[in-house]
N, C-alpha and C. Protein backbone atom coordinates (compact mmCIF):
# COMPACT_ATOMS: atom_id res chain seq x y z
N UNK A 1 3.68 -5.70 14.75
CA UNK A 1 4.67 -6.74 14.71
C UNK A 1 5.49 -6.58 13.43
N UNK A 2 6.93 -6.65 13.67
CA UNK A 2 7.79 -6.76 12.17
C UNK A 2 8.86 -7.77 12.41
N UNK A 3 8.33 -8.28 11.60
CA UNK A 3 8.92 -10.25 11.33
C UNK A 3 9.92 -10.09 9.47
N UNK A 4 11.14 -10.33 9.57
CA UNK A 4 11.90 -10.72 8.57
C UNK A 4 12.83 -11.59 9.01
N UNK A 5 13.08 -12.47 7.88
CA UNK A 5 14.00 -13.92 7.92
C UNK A 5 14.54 -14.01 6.57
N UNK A 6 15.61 -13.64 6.60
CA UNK A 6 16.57 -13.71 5.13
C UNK A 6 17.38 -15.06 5.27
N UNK A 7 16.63 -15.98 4.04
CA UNK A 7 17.84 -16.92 3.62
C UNK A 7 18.29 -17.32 2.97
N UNK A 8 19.96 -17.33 3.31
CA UNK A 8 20.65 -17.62 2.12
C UNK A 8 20.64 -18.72 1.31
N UNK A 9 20.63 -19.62 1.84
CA UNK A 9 20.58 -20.87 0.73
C UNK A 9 19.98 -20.74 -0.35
N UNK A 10 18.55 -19.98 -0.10
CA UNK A 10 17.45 -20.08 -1.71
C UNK A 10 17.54 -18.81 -2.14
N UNK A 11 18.38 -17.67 -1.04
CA UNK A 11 18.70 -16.46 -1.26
C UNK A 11 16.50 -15.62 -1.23
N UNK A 12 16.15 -15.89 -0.08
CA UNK A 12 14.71 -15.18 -0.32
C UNK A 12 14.98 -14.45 1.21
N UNK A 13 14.06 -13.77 1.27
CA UNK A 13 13.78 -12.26 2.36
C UNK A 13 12.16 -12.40 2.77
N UNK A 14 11.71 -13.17 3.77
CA UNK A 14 10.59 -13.05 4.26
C UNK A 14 10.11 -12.04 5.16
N UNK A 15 9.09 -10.77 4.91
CA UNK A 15 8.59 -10.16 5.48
C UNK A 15 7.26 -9.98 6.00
N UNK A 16 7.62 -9.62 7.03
CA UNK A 16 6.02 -8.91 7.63
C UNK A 16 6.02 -7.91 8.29
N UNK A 17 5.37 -6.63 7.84
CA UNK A 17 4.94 -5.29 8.63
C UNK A 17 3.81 -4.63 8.98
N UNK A 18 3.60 -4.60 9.93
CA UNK A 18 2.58 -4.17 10.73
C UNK A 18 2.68 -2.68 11.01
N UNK A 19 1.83 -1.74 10.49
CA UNK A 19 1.48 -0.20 11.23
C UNK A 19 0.40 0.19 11.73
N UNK A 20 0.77 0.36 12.84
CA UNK A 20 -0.86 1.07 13.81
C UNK A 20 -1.48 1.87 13.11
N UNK A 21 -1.40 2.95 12.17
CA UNK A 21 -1.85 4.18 11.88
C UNK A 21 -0.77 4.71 10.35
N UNK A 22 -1.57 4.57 9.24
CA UNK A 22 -1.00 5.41 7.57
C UNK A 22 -2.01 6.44 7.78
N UNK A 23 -1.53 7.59 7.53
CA UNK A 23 -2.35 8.69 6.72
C UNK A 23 -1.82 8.99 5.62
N UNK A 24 -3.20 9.09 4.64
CA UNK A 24 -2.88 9.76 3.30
C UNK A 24 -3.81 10.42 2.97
N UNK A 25 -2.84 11.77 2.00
CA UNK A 25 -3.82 12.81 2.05
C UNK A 25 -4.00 12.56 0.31
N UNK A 26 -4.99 13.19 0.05
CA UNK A 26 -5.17 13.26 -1.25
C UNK A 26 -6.23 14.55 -2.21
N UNK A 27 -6.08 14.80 -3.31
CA UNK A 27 -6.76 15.72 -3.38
C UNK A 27 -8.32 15.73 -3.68
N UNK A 28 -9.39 16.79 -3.17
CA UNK A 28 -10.55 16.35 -2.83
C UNK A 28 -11.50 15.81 -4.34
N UNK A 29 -10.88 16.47 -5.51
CA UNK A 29 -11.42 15.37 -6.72
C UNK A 29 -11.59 14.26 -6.27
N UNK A 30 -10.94 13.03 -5.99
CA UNK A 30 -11.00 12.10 -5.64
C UNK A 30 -12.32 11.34 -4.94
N UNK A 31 -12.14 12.38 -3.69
CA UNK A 31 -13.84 12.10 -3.23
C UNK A 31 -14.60 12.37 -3.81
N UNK A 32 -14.62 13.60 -4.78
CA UNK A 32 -15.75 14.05 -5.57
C UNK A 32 -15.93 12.75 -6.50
N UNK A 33 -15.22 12.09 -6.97
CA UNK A 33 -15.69 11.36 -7.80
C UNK A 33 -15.83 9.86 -7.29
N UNK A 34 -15.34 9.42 -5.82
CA UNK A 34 -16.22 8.76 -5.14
C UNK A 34 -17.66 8.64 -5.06
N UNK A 35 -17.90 10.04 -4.95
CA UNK A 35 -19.30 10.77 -4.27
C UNK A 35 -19.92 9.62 -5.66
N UNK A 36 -19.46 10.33 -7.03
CA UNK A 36 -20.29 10.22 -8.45
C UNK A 36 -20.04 8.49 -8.36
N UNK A 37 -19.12 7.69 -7.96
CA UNK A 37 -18.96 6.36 -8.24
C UNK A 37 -19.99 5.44 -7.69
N UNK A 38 -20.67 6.00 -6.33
CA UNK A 38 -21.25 5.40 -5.57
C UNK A 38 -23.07 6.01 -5.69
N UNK A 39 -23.00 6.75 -6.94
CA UNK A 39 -24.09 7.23 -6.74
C UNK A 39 -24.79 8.02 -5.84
N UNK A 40 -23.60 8.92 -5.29
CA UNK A 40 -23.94 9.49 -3.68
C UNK A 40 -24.45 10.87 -4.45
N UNK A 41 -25.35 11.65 -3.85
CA UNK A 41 -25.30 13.12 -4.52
C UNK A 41 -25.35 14.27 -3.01
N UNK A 42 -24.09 14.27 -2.85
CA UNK A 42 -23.87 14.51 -1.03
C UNK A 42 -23.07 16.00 -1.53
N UNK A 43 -23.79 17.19 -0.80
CA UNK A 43 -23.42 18.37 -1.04
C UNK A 43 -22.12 18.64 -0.06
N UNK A 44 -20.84 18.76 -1.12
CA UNK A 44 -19.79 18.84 -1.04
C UNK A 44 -18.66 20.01 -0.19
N UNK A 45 -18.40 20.83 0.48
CA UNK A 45 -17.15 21.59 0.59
C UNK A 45 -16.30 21.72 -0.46
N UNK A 46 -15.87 22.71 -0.68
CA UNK A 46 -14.57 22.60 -1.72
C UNK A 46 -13.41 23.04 -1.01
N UNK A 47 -12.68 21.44 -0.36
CA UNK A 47 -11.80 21.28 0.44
C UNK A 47 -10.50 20.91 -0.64
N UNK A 48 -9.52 21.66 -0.81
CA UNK A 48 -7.94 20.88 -1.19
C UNK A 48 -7.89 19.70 -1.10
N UNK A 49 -7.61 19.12 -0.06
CA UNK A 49 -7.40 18.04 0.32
C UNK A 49 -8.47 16.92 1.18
N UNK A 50 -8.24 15.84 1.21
CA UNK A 50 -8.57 15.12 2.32
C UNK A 50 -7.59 14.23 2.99
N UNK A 51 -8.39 13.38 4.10
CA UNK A 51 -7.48 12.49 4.36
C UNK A 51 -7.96 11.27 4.40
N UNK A 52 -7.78 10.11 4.34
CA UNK A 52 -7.36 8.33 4.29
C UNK A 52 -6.77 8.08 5.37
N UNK A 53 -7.51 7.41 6.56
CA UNK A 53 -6.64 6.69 7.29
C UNK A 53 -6.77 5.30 7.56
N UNK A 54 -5.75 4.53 7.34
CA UNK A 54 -5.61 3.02 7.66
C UNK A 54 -4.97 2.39 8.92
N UNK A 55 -5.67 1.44 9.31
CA UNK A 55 -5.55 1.62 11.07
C UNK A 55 -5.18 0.08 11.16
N UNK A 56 -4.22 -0.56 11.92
CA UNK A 56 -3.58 -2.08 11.54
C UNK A 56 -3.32 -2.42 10.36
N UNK A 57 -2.56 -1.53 9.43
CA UNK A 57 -2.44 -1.68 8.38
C UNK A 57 -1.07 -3.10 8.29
N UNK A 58 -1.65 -4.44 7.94
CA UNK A 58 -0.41 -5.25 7.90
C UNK A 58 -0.17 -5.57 6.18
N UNK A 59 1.48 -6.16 6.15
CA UNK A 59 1.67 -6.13 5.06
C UNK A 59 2.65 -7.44 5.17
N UNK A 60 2.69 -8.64 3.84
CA UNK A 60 3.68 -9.44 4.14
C UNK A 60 3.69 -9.96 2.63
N UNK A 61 5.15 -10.61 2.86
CA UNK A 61 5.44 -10.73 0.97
C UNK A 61 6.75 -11.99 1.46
N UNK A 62 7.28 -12.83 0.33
CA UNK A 62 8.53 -13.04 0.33
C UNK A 62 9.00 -13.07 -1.04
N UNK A 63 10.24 -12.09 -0.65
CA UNK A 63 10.98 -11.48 -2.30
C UNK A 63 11.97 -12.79 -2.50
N UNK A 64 11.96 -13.22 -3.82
CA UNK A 64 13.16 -13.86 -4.09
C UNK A 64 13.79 -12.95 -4.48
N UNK A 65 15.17 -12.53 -4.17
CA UNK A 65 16.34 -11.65 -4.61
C UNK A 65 17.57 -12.53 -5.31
N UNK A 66 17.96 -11.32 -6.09
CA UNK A 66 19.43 -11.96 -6.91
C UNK A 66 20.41 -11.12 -6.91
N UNK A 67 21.19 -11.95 -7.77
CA UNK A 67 22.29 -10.51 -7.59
C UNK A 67 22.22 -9.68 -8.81
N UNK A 68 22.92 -8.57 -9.29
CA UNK A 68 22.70 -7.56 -10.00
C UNK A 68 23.89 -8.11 -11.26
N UNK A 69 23.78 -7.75 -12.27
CA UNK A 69 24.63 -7.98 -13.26
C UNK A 69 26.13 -7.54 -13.00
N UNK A 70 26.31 -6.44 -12.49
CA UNK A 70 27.88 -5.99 -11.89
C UNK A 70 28.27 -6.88 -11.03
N UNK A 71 27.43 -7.25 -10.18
CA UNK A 71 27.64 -8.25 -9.06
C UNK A 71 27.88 -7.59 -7.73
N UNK A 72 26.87 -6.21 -7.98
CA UNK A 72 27.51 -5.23 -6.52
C UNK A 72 26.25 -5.09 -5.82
N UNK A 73 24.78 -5.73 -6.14
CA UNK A 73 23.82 -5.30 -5.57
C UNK A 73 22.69 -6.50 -5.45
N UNK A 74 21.96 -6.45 -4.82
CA UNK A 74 20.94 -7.13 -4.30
C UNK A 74 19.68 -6.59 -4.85
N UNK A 75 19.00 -7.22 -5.53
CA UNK A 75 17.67 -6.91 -6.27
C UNK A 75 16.69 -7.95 -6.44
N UNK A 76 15.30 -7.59 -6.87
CA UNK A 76 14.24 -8.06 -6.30
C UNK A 76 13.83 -8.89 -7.64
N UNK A 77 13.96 -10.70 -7.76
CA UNK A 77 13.85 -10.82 -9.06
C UNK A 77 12.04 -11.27 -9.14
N UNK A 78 11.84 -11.84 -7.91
CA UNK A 78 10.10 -11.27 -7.91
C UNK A 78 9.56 -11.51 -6.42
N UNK A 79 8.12 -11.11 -6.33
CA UNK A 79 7.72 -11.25 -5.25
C UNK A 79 6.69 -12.44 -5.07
N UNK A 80 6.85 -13.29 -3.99
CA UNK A 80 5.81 -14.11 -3.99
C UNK A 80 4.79 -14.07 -2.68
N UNK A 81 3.79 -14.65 -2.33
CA UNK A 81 2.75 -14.72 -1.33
C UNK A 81 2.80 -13.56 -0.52
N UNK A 82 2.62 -12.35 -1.48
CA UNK A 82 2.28 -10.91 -1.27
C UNK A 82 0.72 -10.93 -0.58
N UNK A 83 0.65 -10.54 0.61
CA UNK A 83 -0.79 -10.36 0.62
C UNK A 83 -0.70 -8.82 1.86
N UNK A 84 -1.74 -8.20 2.24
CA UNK A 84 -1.82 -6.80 3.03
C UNK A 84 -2.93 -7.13 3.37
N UNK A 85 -3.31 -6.59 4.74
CA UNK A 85 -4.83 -6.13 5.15
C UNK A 85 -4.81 -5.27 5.92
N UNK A 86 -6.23 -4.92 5.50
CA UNK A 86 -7.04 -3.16 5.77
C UNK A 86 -8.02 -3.23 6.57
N UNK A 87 -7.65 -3.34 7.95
CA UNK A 87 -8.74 -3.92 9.04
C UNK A 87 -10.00 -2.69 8.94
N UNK A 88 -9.45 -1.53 9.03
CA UNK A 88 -10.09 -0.32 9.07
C UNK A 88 -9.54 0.78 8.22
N UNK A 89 -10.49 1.49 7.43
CA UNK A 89 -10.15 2.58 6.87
C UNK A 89 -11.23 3.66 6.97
N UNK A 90 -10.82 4.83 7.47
CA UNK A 90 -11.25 5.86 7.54
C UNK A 90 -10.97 7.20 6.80
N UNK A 91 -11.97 7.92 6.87
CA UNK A 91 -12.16 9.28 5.84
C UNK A 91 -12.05 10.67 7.08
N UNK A 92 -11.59 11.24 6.49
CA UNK A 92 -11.69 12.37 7.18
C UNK A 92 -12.01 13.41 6.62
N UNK A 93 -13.81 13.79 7.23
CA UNK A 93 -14.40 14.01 6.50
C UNK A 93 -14.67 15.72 7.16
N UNK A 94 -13.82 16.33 8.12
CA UNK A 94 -13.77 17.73 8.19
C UNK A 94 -13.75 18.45 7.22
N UNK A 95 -14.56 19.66 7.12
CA UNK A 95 -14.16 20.78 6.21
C UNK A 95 -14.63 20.14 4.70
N UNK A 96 -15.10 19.13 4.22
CA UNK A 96 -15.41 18.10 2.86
C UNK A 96 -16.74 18.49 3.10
N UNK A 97 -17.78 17.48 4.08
CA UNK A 97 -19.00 17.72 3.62
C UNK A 97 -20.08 18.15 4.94
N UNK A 98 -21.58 18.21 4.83
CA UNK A 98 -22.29 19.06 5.58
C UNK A 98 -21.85 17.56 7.06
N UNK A 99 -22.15 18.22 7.93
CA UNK A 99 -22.09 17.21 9.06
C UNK A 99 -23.56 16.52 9.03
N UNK A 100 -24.74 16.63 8.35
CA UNK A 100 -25.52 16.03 8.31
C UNK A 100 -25.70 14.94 7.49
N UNK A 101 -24.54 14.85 6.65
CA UNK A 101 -24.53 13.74 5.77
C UNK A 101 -23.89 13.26 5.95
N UNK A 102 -23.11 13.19 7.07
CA UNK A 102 -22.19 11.95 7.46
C UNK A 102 -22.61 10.47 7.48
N UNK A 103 -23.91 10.28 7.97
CA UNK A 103 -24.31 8.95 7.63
C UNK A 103 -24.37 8.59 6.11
N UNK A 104 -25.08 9.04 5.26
CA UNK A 104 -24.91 8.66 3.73
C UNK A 104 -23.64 8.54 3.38
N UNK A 105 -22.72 9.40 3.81
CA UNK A 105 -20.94 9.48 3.70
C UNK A 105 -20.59 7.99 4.22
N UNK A 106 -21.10 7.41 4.89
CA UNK A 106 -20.88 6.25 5.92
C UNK A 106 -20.62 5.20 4.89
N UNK A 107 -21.50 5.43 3.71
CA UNK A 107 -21.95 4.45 2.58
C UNK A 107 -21.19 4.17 2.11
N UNK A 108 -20.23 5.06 1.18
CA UNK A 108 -19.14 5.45 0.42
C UNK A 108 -18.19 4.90 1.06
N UNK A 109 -17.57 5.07 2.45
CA UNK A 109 -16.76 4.54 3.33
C UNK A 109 -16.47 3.21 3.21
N UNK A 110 -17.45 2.40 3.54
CA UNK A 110 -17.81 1.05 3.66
C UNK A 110 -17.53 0.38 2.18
N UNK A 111 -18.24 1.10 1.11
CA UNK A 111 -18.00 0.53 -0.05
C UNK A 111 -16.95 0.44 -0.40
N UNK A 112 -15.86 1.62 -0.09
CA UNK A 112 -14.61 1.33 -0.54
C UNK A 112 -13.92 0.47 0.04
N UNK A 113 -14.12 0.26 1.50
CA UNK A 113 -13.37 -0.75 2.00
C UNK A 113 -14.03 -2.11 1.32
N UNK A 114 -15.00 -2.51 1.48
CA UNK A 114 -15.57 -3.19 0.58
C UNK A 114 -14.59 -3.43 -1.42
N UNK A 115 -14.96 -2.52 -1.48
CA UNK A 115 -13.86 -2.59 -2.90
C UNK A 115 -12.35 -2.95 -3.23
N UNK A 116 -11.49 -2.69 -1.65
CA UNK A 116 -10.38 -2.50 -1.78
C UNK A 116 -10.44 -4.14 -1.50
N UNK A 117 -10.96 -4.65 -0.80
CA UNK A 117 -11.03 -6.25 -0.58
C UNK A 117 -11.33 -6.96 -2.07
N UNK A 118 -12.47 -6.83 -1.99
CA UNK A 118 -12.57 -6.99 -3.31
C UNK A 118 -11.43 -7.12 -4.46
N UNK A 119 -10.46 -6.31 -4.76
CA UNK A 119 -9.89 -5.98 -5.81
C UNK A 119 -8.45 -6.33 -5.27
N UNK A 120 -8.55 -7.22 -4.03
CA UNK A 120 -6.96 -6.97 -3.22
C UNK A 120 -6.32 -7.70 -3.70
N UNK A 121 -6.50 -9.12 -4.75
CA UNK A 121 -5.67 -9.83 -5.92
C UNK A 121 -4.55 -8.60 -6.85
N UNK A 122 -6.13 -7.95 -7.37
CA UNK A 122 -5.18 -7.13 -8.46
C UNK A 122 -4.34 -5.74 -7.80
N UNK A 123 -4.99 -5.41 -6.69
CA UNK A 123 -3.94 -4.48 -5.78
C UNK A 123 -2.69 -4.86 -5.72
N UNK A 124 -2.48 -6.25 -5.13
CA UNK A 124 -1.44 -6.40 -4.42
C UNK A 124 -0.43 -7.04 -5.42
N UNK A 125 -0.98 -7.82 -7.42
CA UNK A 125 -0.03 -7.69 -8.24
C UNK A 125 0.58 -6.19 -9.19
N UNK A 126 -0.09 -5.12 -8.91
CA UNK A 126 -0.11 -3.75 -9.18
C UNK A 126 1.09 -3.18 -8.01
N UNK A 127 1.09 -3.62 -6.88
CA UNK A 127 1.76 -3.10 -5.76
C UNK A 127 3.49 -3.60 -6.16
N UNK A 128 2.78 -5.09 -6.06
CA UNK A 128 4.36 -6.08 -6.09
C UNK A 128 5.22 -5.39 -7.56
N UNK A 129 4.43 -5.54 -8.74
CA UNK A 129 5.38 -4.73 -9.55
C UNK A 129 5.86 -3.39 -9.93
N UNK A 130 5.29 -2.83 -8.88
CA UNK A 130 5.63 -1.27 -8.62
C UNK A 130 6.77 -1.35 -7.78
N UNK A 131 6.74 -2.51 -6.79
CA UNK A 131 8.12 -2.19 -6.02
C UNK A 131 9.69 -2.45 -6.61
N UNK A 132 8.83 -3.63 -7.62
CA UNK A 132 10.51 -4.37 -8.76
C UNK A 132 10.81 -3.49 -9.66
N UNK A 133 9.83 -2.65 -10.45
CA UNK A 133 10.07 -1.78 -11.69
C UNK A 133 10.75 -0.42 -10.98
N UNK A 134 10.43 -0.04 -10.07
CA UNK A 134 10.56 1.08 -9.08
C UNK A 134 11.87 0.59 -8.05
N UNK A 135 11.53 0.09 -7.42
CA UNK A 135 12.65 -0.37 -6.65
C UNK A 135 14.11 -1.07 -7.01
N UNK A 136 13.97 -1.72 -8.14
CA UNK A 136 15.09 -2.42 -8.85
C UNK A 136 16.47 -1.12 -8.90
N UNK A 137 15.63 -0.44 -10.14
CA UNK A 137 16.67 1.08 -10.51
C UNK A 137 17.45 1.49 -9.12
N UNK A 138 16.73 1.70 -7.68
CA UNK A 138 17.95 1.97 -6.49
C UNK A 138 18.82 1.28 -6.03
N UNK A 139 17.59 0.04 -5.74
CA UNK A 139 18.81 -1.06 -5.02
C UNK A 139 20.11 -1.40 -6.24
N UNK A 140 19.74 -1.02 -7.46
CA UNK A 140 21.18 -1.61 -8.52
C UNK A 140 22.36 -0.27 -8.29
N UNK A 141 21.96 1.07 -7.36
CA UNK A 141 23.30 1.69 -7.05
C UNK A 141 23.71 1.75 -5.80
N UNK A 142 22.83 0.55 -5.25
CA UNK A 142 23.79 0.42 -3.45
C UNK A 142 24.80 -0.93 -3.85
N UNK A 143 26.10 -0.66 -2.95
CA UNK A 143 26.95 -1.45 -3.23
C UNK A 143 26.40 -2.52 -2.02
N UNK A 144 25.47 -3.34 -2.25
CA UNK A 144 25.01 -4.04 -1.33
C UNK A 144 24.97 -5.86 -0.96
N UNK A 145 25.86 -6.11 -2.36
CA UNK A 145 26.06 -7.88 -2.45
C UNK A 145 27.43 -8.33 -1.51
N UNK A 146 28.03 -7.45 -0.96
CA UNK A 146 29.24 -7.50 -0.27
C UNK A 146 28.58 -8.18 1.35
N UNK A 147 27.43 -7.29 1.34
CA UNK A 147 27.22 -8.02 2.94
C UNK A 147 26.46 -9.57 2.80
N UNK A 148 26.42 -9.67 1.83
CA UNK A 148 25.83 -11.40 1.48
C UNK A 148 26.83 -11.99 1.28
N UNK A 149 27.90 -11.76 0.78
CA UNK A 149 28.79 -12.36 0.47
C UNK A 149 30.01 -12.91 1.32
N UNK A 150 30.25 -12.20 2.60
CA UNK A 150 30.85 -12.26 3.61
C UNK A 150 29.93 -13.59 4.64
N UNK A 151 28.73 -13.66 4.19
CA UNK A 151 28.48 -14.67 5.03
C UNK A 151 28.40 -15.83 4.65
């Protein structure tokens, strides 16, 4: 489902996005030091990469926006009732480790999802100001206050 409602009066942008399926790959340090975080001692592959997959990945926020000091752009002056959920996350654990340790691997899995809940306060103020500090700098070179302004 993707739900947005922009309004002008208070000038805010309510969103919600929904994705069936994120993959992310990452490099296999990462798990290796999963492995060490969780106390796992699970004989490894030395794989490049892995993968992360997040499955109903939803996401919803509402930005108050302003206008830009030139007065030509639309920017994000903060985000409020940011929240995401991670119904399921999966590892892809080909070519990484023995197929007999997939159950102990199971552990690690769980914990992180476990963790990412856990920590989803400070995720999701880590997220929100990654998109203003990050995102601000583009949206200030689209000439983009013109289509607000016409209405």
């Amino acid at each position: 489902m993707h739900r947005n409602n922009l309004y002008l009066s208070n000038l805010t942008f309510e969103i919600e996005v929904s994705m069936p399926r994120i993959i992310m790959r990452a490099e296999s340090m990462i798990l290796k030091q999963l492995n060490n975080d969780f106390n796992s001692s699970l004989p490894m592959y030395n794989k490049d990469q892995i993968e992360f997959e997040l499955d109903n990945f939803r996401l919803q926020a509402q930005l108050q926006l302003k206008q830009s000091e030139d007065e030509k752009s639309i920017l994000i002056e903060k985000i409020e009732d940011a929240d995401f959920d991670v119904p399921t996350l999966k590892i892809n654990l080909d070519e990484v480790i023995d197929e007999n340790n997939l159950d102990a691997f199971s552990k690690i899995e769980e914990g992180l999802t476990d963790y990412i809940k856990d920590c989803k306060d400070i995720i999701t103020k880590i997220i929100t100001n990654a998109i203003i500090t990050f995102g601000n700098p583009v949206l200030n070179q689209l000439d983009t206050w013109r289509y607000i302004a016409i209405l």
